[in-house]
PDB file of N, CA and C in Angstrom:
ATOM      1  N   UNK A   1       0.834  -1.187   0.000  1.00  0.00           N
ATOM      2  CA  UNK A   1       0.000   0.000   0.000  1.00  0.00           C
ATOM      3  C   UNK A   1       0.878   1.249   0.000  1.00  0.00           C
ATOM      4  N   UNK A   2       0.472   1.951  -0.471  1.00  0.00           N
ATOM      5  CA  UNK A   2       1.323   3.205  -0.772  1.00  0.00           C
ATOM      6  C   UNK A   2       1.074   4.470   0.813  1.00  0.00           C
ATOM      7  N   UNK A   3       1.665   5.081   1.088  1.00  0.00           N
ATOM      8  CA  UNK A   3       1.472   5.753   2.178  1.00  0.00           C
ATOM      9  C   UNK A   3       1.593   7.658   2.069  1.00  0.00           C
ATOM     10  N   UNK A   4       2.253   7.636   0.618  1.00  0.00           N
ATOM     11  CA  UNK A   4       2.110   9.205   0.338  1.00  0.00           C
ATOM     12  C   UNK A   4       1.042   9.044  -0.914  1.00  0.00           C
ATOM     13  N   UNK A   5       0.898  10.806  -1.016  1.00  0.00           N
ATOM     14  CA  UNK A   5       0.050  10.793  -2.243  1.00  0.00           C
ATOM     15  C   UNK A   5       0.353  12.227  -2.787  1.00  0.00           C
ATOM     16  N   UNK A   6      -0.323  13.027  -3.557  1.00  0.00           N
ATOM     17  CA  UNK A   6      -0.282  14.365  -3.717  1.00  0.00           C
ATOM     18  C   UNK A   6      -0.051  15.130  -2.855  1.00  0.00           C
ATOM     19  N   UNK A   7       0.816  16.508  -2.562  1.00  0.00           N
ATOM     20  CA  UNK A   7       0.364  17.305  -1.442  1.00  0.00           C
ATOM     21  C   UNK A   7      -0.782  17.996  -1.573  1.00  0.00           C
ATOM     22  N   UNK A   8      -1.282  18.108  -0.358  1.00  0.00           N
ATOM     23  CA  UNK A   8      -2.715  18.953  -0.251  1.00  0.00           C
ATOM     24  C   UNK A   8      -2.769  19.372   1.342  1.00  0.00           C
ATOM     25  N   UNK A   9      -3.891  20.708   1.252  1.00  0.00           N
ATOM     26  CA  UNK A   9      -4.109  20.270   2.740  1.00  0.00           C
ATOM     27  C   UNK A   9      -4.718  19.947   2.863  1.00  0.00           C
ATOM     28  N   UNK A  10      -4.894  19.669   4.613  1.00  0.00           N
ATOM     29  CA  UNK A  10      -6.024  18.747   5.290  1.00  0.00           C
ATOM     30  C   UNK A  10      -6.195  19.572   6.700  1.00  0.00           C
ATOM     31  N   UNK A  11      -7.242  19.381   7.396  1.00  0.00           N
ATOM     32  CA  UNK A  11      -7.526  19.182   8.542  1.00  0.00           C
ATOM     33  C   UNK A  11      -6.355  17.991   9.458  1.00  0.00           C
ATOM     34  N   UNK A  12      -5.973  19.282  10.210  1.00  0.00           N
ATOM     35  CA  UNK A  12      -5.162  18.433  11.473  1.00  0.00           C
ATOM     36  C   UNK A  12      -5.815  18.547  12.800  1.00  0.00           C
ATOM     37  N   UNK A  13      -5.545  18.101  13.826  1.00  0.00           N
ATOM     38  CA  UNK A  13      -5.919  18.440  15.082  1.00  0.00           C
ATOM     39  C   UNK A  13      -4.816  17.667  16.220  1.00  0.00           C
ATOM     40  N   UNK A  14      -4.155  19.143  16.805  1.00  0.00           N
ATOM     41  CA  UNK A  14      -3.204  19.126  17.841  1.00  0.00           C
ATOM     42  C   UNK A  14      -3.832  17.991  19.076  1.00  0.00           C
ATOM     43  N   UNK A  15      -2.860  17.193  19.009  1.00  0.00           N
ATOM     44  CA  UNK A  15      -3.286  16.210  20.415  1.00  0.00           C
ATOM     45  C   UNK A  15      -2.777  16.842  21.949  1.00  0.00           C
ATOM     46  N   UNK A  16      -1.959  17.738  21.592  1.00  0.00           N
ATOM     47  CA  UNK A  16      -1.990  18.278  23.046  1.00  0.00           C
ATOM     48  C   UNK A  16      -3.146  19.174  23.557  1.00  0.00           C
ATOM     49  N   UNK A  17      -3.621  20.346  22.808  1.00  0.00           N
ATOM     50  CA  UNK A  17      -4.992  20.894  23.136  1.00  0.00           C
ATOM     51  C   UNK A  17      -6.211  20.911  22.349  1.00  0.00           C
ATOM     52  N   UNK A  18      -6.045  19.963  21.231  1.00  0.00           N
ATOM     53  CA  UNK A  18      -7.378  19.924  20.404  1.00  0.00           C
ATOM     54  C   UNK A  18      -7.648  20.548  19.260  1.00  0.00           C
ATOM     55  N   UNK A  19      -6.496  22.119  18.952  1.00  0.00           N
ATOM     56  CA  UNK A  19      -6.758  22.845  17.506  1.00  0.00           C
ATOM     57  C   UNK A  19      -6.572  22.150  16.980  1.00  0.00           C
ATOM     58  N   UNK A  20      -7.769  22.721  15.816  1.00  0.00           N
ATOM     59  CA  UNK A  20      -8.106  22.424  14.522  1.00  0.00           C
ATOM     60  C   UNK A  20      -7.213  23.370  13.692  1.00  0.00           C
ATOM     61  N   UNK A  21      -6.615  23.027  12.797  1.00  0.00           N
ATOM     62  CA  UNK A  21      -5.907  23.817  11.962  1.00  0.00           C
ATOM     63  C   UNK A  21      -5.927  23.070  10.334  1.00  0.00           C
ATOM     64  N   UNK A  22      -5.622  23.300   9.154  1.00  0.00           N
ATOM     65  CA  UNK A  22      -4.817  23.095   7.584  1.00  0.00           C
ATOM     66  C   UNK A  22      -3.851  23.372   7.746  1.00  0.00           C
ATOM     67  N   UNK A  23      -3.380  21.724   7.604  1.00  0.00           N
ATOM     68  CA  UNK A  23      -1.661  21.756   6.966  1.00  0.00           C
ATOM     69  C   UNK A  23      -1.214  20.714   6.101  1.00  0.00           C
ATOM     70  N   UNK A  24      -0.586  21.743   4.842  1.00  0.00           N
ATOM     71  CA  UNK A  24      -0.174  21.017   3.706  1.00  0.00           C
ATOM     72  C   UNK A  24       0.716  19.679   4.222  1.00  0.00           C
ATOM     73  N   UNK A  25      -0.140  18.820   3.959  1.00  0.00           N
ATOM     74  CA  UNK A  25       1.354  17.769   3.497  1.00  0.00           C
ATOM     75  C   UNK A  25       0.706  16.536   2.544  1.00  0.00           C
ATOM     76  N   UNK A  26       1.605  15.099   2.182  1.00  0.00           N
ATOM     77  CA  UNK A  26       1.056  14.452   1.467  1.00  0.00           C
ATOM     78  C   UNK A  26       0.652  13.295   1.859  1.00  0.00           C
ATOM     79  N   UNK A  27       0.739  13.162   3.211  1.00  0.00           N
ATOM     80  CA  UNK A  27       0.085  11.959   3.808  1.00  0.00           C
ATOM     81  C   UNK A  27      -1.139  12.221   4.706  1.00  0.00           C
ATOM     82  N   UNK A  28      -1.358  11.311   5.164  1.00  0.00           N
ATOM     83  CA  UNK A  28      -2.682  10.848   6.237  1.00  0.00           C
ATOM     84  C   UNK A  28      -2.097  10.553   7.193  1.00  0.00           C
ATOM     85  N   UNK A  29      -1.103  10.663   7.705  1.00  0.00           N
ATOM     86  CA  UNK A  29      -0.432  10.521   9.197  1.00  0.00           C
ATOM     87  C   UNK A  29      -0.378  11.523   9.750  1.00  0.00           C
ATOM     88  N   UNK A  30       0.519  11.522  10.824  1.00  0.00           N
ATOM     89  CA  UNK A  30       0.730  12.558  12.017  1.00  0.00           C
ATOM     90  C   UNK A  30       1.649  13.414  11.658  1.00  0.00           C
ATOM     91  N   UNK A  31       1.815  14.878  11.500  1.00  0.00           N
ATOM     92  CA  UNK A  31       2.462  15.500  11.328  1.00  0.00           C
ATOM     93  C   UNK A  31       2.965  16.224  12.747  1.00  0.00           C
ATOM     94  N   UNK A  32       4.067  17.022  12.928  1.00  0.00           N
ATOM     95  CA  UNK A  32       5.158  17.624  14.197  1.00  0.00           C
ATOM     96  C   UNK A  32       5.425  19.053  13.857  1.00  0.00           C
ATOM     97  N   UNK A  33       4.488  19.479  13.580  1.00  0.00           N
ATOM     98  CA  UNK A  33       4.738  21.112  13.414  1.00  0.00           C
ATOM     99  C   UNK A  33       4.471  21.925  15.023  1.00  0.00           C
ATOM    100  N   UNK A  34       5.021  22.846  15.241  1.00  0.00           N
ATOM    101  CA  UNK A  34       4.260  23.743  16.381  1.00  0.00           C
ATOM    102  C   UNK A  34       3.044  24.019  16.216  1.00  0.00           C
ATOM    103  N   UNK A  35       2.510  24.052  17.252  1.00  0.00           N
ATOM    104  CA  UNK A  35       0.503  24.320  17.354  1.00  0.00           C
ATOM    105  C   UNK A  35       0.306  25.638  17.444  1.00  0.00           C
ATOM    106  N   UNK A  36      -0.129  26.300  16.581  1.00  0.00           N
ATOM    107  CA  UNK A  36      -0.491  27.876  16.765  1.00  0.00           C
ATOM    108  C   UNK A  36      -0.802  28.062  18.024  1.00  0.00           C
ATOM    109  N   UNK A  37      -1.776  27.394  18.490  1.00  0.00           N
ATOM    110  CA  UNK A  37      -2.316  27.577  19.274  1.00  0.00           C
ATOM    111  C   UNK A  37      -1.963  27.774  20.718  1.00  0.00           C
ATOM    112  N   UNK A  38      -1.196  26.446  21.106  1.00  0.00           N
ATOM    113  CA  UNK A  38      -0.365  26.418  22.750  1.00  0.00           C
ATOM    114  C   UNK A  38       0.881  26.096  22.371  1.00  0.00           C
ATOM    115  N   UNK A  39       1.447  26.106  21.401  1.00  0.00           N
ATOM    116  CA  UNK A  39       3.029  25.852  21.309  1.00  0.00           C
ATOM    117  C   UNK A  39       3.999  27.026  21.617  1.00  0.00           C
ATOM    118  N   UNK A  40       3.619  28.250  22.218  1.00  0.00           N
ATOM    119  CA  UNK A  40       3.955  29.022  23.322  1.00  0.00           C
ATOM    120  C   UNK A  40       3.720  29.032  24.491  1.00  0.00           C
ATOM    121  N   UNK A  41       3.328  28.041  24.800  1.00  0.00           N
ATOM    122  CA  UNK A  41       3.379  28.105  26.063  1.00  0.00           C
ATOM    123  C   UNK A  41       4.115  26.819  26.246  1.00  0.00           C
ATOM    124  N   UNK A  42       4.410  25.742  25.469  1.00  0.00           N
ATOM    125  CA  UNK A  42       5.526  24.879  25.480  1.00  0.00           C
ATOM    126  C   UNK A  42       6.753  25.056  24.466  1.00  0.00           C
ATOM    127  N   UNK A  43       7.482  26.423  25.077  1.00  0.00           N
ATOM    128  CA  UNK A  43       8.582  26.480  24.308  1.00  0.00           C
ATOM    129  C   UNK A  43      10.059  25.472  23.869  1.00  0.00           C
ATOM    130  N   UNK A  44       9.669  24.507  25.145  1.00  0.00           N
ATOM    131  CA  UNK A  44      11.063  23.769  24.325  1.00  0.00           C
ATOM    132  C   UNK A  44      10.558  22.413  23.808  1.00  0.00           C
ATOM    133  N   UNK A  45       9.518  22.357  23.745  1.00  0.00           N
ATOM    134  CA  UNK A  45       8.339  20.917  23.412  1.00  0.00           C
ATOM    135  C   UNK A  45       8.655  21.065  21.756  1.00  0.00           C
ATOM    136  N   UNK A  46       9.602  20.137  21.497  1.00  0.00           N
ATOM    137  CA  UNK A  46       9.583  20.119  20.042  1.00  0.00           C
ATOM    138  C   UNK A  46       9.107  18.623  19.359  1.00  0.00           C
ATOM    139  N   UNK A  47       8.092  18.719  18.955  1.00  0.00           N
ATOM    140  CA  UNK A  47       7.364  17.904  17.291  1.00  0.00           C
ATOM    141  C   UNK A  47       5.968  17.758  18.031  1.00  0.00           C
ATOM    142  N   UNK A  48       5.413  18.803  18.543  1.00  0.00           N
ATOM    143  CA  UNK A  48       3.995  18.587  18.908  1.00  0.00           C
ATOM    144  C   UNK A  48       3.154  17.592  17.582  1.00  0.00           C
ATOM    145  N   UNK A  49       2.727  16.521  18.083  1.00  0.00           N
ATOM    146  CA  UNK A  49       1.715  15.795  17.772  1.00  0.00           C
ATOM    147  C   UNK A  49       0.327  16.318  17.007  1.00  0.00           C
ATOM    148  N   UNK A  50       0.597  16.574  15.903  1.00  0.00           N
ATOM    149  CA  UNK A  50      -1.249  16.394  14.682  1.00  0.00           C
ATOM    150  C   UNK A  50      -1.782  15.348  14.426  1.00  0.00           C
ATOM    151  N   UNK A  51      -3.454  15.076  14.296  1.00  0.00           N
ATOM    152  CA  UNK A  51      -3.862  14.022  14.110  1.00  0.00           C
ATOM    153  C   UNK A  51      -4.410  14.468  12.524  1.00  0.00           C
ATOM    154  N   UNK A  52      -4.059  13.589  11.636  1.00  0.00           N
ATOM    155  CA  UNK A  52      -4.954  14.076  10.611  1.00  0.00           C
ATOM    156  C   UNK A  52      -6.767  13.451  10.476  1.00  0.00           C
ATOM    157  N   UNK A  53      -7.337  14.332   9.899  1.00  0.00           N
ATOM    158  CA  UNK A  53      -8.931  14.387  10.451  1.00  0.00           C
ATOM    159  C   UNK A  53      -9.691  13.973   9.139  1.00  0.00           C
ATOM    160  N   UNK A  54      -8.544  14.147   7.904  1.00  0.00           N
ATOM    161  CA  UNK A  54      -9.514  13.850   6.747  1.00  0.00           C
ATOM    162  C   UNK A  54      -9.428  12.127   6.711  1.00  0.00           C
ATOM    163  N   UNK A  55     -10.459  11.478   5.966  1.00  0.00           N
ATOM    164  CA  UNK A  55     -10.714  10.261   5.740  1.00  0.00           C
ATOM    165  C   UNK A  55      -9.290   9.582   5.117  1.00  0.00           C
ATOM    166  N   UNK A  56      -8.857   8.527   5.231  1.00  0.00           N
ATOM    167  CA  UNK A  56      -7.625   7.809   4.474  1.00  0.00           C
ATOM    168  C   UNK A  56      -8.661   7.463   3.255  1.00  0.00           C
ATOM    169  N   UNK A  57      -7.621   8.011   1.948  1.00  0.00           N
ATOM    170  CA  UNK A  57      -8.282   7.389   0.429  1.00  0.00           C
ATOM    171  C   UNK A  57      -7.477   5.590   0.261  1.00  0.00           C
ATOM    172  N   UNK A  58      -8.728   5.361   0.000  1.00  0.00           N
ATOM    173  CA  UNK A  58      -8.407   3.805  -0.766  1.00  0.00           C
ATOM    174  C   UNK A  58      -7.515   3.422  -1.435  1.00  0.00           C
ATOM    175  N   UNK A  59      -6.753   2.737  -1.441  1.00  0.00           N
ATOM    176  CA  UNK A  59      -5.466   2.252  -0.943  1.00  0.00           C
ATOM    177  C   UNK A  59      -4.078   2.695  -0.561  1.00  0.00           C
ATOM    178  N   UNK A  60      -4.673   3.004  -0.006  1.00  0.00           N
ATOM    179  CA  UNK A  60      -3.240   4.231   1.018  1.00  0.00           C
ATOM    180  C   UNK A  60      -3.405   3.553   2.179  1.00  0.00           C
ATOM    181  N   UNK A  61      -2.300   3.513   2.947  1.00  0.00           N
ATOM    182  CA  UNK A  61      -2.168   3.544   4.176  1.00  0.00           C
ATOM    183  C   UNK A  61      -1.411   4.681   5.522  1.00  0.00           C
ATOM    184  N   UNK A  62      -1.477   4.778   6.528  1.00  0.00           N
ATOM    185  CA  UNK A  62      -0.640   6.123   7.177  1.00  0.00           C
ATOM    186  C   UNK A  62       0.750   5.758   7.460  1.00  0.00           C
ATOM    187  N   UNK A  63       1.509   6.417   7.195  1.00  0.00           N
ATOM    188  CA  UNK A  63       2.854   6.155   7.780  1.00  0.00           C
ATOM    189  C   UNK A  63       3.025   5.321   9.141  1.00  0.00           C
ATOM    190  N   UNK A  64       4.332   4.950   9.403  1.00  0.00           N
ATOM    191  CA  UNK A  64       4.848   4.992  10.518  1.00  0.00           C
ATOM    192  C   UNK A  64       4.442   6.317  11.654  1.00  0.00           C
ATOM    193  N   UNK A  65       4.009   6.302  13.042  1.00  0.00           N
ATOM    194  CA  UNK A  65       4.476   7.345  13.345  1.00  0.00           C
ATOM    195  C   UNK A  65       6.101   7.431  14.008  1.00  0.00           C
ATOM    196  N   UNK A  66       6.166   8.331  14.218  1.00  0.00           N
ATOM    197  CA  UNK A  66       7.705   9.142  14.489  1.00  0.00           C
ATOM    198  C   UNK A  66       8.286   8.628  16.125  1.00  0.00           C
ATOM    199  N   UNK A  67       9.558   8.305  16.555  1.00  0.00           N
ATOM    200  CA  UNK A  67       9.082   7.747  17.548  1.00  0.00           C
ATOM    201  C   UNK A  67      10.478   9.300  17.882  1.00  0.00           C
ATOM    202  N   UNK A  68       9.642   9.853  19.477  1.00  0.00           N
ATOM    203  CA  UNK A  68       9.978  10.764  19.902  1.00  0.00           C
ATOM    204  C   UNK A  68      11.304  10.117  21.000  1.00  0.00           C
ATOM    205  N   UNK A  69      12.416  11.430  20.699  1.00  0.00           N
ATOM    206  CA  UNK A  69      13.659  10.618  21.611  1.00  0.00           C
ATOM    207  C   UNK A  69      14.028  12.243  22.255  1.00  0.00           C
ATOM    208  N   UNK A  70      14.694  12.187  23.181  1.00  0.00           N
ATOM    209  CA  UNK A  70      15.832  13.419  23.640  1.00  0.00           C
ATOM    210  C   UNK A  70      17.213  12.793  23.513  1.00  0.00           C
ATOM    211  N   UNK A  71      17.680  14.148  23.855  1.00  0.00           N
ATOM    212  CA  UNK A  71      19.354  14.168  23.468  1.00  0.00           C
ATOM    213  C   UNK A  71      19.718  13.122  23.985  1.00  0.00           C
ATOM    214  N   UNK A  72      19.345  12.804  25.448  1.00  0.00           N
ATOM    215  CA  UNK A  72      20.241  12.024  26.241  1.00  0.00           C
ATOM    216  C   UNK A  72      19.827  10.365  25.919  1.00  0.00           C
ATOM    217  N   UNK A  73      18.728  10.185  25.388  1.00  0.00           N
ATOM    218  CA  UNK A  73      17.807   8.689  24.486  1.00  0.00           C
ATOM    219  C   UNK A  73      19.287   8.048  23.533  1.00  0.00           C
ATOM    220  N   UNK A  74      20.146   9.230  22.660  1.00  0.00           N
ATOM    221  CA  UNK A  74      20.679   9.008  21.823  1.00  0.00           C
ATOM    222  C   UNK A  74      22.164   8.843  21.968  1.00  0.00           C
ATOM    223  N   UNK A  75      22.801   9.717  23.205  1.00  0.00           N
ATOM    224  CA  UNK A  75      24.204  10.337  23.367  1.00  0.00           C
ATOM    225  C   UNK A  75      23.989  10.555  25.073  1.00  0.00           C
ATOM    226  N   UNK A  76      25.341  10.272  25.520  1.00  0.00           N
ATOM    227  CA  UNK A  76      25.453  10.068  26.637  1.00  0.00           C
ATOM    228  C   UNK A  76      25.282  12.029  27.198  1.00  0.00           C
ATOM    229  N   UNK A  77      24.982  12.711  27.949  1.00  0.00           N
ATOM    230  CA  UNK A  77      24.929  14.084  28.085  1.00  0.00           C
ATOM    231  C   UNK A  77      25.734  14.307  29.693  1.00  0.00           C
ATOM    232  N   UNK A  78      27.018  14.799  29.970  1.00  0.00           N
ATOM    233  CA  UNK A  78      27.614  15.077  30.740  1.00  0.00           C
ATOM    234  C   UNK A  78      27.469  16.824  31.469  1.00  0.00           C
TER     235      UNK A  78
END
């Protein structure tokens, strides 16, 4: 199954507070942009969580999602 398609936008919705927003991209997965909305008030919170809201088209499937790490997940931090 294929997992991209055209870009377009879509309806997202932030899983940390619920905005609704359009944002271009070419899948049906989760996108990590900042949330207009409360991503000032979590300034060092980086790849806030989108849900996409439009329907998946027939035969597509959604990506992988992204698996979230910090510095220290990767590299020892002294």
């Amino acid at each position: 199954m294929k997992t991209t398609g055209k870009y377009s936008m879509k309806r997202y919705r932030c899983t940390t507070c619920g905005h609704e927003s359009l944002i271009g991209t070419n899948h049906w997965g989760e996108c990590y942009p900042r949330c207009t909305a409360c991503g000032w008030k979590n300034p060092m919170m980086m790849g806030m969580v989108h849900e996409c809201l439009e329907p998946l088209p027939e035969g597509y499937a959604k990506p992988t999602p992204w698996k979230m790490v910090r510095l220290g997940d990767v590299c020892e931090v002294k």
